[in-house]
PDB file of N, CA and C in Angstrom:
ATOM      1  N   UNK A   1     112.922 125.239  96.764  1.00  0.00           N
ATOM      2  CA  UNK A   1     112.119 126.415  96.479  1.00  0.00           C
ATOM      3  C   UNK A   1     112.509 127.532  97.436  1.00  0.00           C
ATOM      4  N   UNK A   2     112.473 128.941  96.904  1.00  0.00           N
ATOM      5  CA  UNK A   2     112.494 129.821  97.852  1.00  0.00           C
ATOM      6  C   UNK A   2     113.887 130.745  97.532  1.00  0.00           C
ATOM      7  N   UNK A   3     113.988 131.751  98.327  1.00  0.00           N
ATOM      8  CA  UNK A   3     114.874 132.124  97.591  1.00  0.00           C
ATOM      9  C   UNK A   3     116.736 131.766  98.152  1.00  0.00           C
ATOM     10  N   UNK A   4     116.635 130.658  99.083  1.00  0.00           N
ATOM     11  CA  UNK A   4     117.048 129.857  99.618  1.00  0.00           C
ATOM     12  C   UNK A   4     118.109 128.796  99.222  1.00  0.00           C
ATOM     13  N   UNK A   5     116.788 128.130  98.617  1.00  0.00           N
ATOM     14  CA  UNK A   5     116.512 126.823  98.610  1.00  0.00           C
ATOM     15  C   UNK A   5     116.176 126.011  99.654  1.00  0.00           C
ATOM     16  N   UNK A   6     115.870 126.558 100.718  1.00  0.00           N
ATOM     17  CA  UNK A   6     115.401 125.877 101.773  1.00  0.00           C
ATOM     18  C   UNK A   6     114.186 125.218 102.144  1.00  0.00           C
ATOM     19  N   UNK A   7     112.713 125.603 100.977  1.00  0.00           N
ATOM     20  CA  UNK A   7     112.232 124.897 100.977  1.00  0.00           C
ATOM     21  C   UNK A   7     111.703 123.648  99.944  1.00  0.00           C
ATOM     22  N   UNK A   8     111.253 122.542 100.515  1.00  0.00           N
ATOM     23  CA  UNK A   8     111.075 121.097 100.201  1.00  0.00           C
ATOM     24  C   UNK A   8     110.154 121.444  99.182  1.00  0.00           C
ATOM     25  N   UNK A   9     109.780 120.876  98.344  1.00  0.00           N
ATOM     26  CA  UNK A   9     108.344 120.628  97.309  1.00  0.00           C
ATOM     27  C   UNK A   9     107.879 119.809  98.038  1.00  0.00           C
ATOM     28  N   UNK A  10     106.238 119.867  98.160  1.00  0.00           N
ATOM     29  CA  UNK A  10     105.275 118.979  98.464  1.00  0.00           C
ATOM     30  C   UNK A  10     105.273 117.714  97.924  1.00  0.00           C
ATOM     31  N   UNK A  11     104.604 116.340  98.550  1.00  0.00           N
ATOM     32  CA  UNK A  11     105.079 115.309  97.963  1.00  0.00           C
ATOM     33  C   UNK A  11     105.630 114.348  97.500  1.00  0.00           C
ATOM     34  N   UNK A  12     106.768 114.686  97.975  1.00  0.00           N
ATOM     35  CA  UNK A  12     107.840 113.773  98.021  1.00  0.00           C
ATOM     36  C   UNK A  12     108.136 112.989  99.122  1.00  0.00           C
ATOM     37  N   UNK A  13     108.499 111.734  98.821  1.00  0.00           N
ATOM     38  CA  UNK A  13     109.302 110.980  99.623  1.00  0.00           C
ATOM     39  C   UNK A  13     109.928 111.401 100.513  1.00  0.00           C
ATOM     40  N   UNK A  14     109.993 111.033 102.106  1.00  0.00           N
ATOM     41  CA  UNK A  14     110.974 111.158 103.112  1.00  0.00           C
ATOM     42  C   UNK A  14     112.463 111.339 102.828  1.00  0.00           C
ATOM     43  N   UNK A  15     112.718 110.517 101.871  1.00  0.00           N
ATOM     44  CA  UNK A  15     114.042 110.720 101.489  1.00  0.00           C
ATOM     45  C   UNK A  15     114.035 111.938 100.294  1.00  0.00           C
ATOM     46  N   UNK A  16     113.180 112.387  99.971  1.00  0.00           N
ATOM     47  CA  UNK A  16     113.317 113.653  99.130  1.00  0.00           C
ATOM     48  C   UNK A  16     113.144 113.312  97.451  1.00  0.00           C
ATOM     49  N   UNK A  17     113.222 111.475  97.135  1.00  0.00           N
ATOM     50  CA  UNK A  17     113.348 111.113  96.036  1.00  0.00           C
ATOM     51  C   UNK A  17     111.890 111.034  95.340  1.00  0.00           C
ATOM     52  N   UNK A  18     111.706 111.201  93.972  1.00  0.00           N
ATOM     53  CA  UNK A  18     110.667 110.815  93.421  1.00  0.00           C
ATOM     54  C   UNK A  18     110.757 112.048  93.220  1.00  0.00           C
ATOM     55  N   UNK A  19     109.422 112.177  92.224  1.00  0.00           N
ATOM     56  CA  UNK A  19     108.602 113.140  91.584  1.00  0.00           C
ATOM     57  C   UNK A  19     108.250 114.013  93.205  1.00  0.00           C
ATOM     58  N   UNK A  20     108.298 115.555  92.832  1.00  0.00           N
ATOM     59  CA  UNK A  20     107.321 116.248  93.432  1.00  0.00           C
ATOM     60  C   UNK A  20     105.706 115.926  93.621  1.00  0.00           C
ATOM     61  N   UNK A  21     104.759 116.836  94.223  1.00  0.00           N
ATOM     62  CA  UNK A  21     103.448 116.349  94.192  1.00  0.00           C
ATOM     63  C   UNK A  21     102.933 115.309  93.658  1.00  0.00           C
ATOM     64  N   UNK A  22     103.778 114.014  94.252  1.00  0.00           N
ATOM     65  CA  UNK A  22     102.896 113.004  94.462  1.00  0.00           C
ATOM     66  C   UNK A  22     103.334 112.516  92.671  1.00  0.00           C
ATOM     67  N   UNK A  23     103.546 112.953  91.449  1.00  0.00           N
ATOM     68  CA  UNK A  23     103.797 113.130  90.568  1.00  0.00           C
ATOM     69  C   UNK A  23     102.874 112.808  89.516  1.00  0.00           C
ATOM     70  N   UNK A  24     101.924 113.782  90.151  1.00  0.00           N
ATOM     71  CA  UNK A  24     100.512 115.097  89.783  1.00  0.00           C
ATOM     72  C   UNK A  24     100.431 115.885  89.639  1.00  0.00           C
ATOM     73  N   UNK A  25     101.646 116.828  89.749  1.00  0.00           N
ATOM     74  CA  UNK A  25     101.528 118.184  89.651  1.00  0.00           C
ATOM     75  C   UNK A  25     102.633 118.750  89.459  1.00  0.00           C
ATOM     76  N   UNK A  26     102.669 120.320  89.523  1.00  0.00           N
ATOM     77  CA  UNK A  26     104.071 120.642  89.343  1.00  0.00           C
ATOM     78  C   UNK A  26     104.036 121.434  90.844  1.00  0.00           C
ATOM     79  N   UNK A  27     105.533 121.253  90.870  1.00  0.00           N
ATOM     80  CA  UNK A  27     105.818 122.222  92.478  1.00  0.00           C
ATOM     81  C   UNK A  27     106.404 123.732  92.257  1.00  0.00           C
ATOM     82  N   UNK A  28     105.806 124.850  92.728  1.00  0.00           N
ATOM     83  CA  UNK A  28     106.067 126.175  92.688  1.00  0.00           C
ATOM     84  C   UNK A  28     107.413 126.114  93.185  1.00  0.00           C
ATOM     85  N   UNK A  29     108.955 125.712  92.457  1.00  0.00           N
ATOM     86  CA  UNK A  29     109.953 125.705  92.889  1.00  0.00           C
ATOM     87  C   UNK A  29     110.843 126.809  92.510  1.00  0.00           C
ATOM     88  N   UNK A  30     110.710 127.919  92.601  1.00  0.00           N
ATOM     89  CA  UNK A  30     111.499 129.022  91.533  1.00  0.00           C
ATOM     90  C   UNK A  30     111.713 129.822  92.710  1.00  0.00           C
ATOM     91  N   UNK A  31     112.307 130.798  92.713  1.00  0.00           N
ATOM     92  CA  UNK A  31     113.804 131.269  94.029  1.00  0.00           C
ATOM     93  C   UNK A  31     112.697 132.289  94.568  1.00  0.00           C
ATOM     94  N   UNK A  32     111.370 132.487  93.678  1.00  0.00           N
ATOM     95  CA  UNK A  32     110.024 133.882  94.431  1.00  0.00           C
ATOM     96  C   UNK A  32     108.979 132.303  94.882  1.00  0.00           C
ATOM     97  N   UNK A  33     108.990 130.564  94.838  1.00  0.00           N
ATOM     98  CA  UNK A  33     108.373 129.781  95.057  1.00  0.00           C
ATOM     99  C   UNK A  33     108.880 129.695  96.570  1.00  0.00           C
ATOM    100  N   UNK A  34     106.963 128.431  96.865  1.00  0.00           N
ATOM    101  CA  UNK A  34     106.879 128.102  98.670  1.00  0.00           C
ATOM    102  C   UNK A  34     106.414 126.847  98.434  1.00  0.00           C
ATOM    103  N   UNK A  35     106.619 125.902  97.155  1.00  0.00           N
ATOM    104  CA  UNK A  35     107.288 124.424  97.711  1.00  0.00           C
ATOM    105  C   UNK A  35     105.822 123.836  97.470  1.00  0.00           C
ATOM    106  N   UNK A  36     104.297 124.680  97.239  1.00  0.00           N
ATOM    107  CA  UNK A  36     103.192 124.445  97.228  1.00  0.00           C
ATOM    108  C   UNK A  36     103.070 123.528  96.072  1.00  0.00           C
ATOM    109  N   UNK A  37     101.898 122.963  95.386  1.00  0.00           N
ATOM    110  CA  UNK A  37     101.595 122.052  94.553  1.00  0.00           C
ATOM    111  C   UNK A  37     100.685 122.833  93.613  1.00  0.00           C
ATOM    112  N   UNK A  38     100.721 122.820  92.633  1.00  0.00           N
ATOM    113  CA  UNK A  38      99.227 122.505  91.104  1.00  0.00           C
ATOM    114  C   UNK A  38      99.547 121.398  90.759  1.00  0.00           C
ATOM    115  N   UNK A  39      97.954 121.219  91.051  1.00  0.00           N
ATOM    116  CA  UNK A  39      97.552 119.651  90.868  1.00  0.00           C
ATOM    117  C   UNK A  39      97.503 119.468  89.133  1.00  0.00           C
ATOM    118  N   UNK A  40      97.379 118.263  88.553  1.00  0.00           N
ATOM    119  CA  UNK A  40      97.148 118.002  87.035  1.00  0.00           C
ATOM    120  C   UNK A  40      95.693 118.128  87.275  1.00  0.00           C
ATOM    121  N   UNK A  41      95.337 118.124  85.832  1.00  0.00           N
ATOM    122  CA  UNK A  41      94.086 117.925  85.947  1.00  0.00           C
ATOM    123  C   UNK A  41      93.473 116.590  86.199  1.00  0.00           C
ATOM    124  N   UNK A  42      92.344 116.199  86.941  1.00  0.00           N
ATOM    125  CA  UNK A  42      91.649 114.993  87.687  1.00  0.00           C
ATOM    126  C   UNK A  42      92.472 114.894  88.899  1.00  0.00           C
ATOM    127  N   UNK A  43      93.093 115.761  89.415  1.00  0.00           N
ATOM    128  CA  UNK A  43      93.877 115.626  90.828  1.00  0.00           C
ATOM    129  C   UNK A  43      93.742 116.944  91.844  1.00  0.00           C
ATOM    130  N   UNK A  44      93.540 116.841  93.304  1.00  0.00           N
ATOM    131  CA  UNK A  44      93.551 117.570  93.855  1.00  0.00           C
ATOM    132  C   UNK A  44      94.245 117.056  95.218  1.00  0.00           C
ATOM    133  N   UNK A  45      94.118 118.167  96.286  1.00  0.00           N
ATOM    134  CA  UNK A  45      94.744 117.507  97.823  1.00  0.00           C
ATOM    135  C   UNK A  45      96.300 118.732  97.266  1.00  0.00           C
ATOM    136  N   UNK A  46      96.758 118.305  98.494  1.00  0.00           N
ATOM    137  CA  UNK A  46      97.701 119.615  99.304  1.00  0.00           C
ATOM    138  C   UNK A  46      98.708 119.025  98.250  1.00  0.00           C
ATOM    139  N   UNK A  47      98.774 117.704  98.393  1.00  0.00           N
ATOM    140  CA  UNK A  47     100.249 116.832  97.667  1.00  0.00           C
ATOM    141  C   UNK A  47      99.620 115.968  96.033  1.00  0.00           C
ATOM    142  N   UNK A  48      98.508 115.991  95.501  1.00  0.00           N
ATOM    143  CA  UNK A  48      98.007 116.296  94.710  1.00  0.00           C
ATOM    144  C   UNK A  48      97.914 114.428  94.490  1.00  0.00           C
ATOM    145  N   UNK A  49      97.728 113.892  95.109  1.00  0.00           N
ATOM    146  CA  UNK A  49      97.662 112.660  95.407  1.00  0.00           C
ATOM    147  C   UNK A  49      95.916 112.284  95.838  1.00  0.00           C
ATOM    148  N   UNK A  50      94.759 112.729  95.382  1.00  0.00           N
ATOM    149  CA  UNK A  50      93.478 112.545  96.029  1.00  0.00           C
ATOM    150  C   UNK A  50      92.643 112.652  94.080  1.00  0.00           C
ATOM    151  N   UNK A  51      92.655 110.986  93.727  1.00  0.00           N
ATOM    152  CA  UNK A  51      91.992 111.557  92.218  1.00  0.00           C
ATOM    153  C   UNK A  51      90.744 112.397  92.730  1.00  0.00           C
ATOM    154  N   UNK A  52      90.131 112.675  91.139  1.00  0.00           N
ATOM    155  CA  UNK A  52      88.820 113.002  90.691  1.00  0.00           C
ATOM    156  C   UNK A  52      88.029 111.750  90.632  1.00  0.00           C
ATOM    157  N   UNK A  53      87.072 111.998  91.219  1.00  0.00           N
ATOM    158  CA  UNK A  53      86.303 111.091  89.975  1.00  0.00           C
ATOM    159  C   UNK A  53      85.768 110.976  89.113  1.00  0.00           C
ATOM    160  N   UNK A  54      85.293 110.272  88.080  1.00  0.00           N
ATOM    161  CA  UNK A  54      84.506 110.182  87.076  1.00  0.00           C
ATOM    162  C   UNK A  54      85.267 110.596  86.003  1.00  0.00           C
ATOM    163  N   UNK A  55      86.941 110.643  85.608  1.00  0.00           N
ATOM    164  CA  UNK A  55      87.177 110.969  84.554  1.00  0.00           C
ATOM    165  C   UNK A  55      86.923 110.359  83.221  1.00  0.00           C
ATOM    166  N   UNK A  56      86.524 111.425  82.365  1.00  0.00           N
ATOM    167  CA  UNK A  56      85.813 110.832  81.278  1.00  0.00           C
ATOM    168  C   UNK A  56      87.606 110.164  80.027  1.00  0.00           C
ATOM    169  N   UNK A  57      87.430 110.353  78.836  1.00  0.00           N
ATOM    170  CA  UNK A  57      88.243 109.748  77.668  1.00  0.00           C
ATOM    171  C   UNK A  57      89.275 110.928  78.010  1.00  0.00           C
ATOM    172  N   UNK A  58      89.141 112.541  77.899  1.00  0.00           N
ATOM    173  CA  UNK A  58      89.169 113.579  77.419  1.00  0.00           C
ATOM    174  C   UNK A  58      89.542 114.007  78.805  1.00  0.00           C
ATOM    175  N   UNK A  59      89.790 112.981  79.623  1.00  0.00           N
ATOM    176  CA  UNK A  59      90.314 113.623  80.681  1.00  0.00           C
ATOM    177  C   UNK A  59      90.004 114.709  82.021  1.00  0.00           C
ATOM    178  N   UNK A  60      88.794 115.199  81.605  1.00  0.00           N
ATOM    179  CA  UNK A  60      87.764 115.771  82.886  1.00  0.00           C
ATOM    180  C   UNK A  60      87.223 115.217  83.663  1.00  0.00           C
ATOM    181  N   UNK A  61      87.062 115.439  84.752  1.00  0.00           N
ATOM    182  CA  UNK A  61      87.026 114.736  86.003  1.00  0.00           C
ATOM    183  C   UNK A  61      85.450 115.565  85.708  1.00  0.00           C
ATOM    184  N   UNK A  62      84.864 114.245  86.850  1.00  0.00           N
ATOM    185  CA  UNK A  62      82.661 114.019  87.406  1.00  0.00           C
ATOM    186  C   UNK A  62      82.731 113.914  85.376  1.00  0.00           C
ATOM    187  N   UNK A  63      82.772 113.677  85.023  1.00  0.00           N
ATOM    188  CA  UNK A  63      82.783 112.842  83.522  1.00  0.00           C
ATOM    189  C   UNK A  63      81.798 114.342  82.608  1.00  0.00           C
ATOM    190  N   UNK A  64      82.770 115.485  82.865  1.00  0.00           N
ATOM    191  CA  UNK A  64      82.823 116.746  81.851  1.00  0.00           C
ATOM    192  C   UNK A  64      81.421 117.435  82.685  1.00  0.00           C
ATOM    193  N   UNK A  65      80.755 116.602  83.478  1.00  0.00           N
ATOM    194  CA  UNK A  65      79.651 117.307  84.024  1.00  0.00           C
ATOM    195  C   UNK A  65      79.972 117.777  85.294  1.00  0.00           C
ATOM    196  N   UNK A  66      80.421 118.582  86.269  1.00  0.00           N
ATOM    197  CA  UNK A  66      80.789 118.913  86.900  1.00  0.00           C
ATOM    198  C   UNK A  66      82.153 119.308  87.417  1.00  0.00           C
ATOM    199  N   UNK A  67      82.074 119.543  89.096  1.00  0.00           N
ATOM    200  CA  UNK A  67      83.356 120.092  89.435  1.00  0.00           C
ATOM    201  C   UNK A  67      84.126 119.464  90.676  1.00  0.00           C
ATOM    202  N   UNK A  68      85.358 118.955  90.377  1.00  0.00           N
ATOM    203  CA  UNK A  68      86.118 118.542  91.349  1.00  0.00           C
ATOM    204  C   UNK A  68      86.178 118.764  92.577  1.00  0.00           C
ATOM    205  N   UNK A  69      85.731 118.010  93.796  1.00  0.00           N
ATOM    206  CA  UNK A  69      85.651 119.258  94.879  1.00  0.00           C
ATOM    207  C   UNK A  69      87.258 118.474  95.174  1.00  0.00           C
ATOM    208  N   UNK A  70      87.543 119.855  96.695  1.00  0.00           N
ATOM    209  CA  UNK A  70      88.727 118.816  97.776  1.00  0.00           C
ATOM    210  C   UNK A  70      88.907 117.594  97.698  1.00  0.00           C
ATOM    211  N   UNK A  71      87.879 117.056  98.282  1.00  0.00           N
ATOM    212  CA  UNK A  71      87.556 115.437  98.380  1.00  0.00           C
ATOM    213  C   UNK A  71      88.046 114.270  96.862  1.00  0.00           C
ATOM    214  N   UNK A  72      87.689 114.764  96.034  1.00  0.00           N
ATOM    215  CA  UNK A  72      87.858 114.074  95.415  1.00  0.00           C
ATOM    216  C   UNK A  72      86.783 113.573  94.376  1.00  0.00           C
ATOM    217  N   UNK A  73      85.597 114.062  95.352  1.00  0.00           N
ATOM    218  CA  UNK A  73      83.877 113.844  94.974  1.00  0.00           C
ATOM    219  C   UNK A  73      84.000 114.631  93.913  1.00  0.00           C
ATOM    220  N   UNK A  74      82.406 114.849  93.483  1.00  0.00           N
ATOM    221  CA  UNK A  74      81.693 115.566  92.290  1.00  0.00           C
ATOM    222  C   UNK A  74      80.637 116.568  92.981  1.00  0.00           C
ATOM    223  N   UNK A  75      81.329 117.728  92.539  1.00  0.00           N
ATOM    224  CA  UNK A  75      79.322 118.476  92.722  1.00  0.00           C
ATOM    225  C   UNK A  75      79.140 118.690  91.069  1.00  0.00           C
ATOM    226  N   UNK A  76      78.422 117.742  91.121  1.00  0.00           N
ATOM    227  CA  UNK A  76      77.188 117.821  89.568  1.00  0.00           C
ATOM    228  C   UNK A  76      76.643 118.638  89.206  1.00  0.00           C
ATOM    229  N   UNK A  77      76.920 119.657  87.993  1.00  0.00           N
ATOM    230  CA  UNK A  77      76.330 120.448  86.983  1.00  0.00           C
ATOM    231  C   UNK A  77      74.503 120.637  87.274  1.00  0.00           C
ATOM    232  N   UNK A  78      73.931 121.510  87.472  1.00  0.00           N
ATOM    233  CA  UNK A  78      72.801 121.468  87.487  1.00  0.00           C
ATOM    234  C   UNK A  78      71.972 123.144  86.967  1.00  0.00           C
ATOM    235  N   UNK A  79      72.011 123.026  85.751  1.00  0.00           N
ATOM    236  CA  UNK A  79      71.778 124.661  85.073  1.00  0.00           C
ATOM    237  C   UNK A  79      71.298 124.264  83.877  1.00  0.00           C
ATOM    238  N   UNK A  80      70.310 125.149  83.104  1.00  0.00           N
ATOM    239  CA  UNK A  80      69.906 124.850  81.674  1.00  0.00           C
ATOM    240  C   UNK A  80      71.057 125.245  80.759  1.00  0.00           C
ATOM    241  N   UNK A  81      71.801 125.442  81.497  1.00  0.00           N
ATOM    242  CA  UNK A  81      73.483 125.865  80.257  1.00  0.00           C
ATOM    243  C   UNK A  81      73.970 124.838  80.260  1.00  0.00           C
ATOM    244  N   UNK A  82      74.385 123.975  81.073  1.00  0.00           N
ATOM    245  CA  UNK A  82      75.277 122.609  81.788  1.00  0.00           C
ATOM    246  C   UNK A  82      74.562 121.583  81.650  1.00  0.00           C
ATOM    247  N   UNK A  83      73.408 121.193  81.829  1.00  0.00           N
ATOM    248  CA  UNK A  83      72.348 120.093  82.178  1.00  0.00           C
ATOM    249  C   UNK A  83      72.439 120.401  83.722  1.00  0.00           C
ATOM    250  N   UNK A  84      71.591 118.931  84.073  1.00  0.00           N
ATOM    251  CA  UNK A  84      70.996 118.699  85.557  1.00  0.00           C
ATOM    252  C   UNK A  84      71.440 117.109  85.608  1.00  0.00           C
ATOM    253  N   UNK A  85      72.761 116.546  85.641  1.00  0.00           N
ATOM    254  CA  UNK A  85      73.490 116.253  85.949  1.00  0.00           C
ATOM    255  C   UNK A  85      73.234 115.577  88.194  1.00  0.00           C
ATOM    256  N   UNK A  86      73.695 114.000  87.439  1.00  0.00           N
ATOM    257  CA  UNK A  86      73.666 113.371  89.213  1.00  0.00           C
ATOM    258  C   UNK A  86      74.435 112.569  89.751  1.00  0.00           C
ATOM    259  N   UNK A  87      75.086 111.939  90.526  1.00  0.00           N
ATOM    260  CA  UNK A  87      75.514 110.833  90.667  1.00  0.00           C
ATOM    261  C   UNK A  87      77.067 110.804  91.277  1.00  0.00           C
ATOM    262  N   UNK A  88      78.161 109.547  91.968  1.00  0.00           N
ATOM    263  CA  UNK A  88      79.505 110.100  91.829  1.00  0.00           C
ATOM    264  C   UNK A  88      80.190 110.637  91.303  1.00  0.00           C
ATOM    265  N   UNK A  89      79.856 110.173  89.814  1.00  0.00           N
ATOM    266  CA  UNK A  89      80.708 110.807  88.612  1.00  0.00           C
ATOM    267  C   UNK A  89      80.164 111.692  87.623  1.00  0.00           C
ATOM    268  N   UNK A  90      78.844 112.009  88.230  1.00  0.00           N
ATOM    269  CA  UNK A  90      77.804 112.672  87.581  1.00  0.00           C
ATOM    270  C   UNK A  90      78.003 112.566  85.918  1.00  0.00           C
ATOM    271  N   UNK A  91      77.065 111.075  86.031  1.00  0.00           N
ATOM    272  CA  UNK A  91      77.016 110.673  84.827  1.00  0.00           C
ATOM    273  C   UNK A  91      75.747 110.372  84.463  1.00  0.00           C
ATOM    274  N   UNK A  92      74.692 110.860  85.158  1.00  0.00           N
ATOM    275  CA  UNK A  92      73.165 110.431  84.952  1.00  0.00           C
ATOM    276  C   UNK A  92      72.388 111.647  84.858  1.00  0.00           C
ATOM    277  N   UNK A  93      71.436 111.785  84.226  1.00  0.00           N
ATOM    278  CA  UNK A  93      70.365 112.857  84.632  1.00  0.00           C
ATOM    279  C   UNK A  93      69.828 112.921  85.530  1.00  0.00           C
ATOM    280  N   UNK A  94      70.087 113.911  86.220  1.00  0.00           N
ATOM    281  CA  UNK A  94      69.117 114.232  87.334  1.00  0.00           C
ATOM    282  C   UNK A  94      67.484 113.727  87.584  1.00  0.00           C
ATOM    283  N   UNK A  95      66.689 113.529  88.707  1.00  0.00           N
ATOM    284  CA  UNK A  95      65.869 113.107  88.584  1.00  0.00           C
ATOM    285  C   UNK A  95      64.754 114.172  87.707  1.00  0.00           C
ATOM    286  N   UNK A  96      64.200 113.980  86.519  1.00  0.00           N
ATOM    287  CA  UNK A  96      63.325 114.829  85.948  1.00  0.00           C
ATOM    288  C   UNK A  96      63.656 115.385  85.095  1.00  0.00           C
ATOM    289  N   UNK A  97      65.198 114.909  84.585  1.00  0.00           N
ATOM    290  CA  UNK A  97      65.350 115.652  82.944  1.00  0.00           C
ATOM    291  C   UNK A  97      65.962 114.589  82.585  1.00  0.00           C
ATOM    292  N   UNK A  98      66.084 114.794  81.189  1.00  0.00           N
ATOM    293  CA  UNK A  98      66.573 113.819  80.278  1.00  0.00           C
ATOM    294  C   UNK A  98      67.268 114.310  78.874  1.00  0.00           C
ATOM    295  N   UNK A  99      67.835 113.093  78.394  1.00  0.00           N
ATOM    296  CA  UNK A  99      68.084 113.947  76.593  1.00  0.00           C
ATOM    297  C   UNK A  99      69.988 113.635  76.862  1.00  0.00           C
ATOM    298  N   UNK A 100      70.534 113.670  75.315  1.00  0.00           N
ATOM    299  CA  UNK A 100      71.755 113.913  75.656  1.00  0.00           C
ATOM    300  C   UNK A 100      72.346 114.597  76.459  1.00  0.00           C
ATOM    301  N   UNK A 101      72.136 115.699  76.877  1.00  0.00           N
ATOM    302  CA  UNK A 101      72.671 116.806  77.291  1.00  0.00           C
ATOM    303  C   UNK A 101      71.909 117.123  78.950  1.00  0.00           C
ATOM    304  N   UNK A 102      71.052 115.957  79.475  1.00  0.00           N
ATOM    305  CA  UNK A 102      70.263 116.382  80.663  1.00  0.00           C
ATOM    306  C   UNK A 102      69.808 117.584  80.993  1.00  0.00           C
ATOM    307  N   UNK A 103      68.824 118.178  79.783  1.00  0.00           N
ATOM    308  CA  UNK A 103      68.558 119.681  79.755  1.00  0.00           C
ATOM    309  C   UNK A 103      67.425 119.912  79.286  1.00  0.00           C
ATOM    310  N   UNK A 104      66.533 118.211  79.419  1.00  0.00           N
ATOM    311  CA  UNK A 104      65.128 118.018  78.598  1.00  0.00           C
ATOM    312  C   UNK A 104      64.115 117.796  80.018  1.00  0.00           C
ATOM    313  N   UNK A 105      63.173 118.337  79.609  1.00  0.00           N
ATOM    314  CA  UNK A 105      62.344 117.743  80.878  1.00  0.00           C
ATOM    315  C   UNK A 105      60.909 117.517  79.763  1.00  0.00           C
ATOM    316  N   UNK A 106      60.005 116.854  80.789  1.00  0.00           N
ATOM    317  CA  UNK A 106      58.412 116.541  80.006  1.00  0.00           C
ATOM    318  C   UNK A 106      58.139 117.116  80.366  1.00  0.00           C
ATOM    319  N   UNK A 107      56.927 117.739  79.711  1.00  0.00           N
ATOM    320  CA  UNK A 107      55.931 118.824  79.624  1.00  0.00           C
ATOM    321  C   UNK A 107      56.758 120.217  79.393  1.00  0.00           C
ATOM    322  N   UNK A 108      57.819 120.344  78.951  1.00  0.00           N
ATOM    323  CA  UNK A 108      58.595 121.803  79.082  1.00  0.00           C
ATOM    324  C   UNK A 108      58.805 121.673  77.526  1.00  0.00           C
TER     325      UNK A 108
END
């Protein structure tokens, strides 16, 4: 990468072999690129090697209810647009709503 070629893609092997990022992502390798990573989707981290969790069928990571952090964790959906959404993979209703869509509460 670079306009070089002097710099490495993220991810790779000591010896330079294998897939870039971890082979999760693609590496910004183009002669205006700095060797950085985009992660796939359900992947994050510098070298794109740190899953998601909770990926659902369809491939969204915290299982379509939420958002990937750094880590790897879930911060869980919690809005009457989204549901109220809980859990690692935020796959439960929050405490106090319910319904397909975790967007039901009693008495409301």
């Amino acid at each position: 990468a670079g306009p070089d070629c002097a710099r490495r893609c993220q991810g790779l092997s000591p010896e330079g072999d294998g897939p870039p990022c971890s082979g999760h992502g693609r590496c910004n390798a183009t002669a205006a690129g700095d060797g950085t990573c985009a992660c796939s989707v359900g992947w994050r981290g510098v070298v794109c090697d740190v899953p998601c969790t909770g990926l659902n069928t369809t491939g969204q990571a915290c299982g379509g209810h939420g958002l990937c952090l750094p880590s790897g964790g879930c911060q869980c959906d919690a809005s009457a647009t989204t549901g109220y959404w809980e859990g690692p993979a935020c796959a439960v209703c929050a405490a106090g709503w319910f319904g397909v869509r975790c967007d039901r509460t009693c008495g409301a």
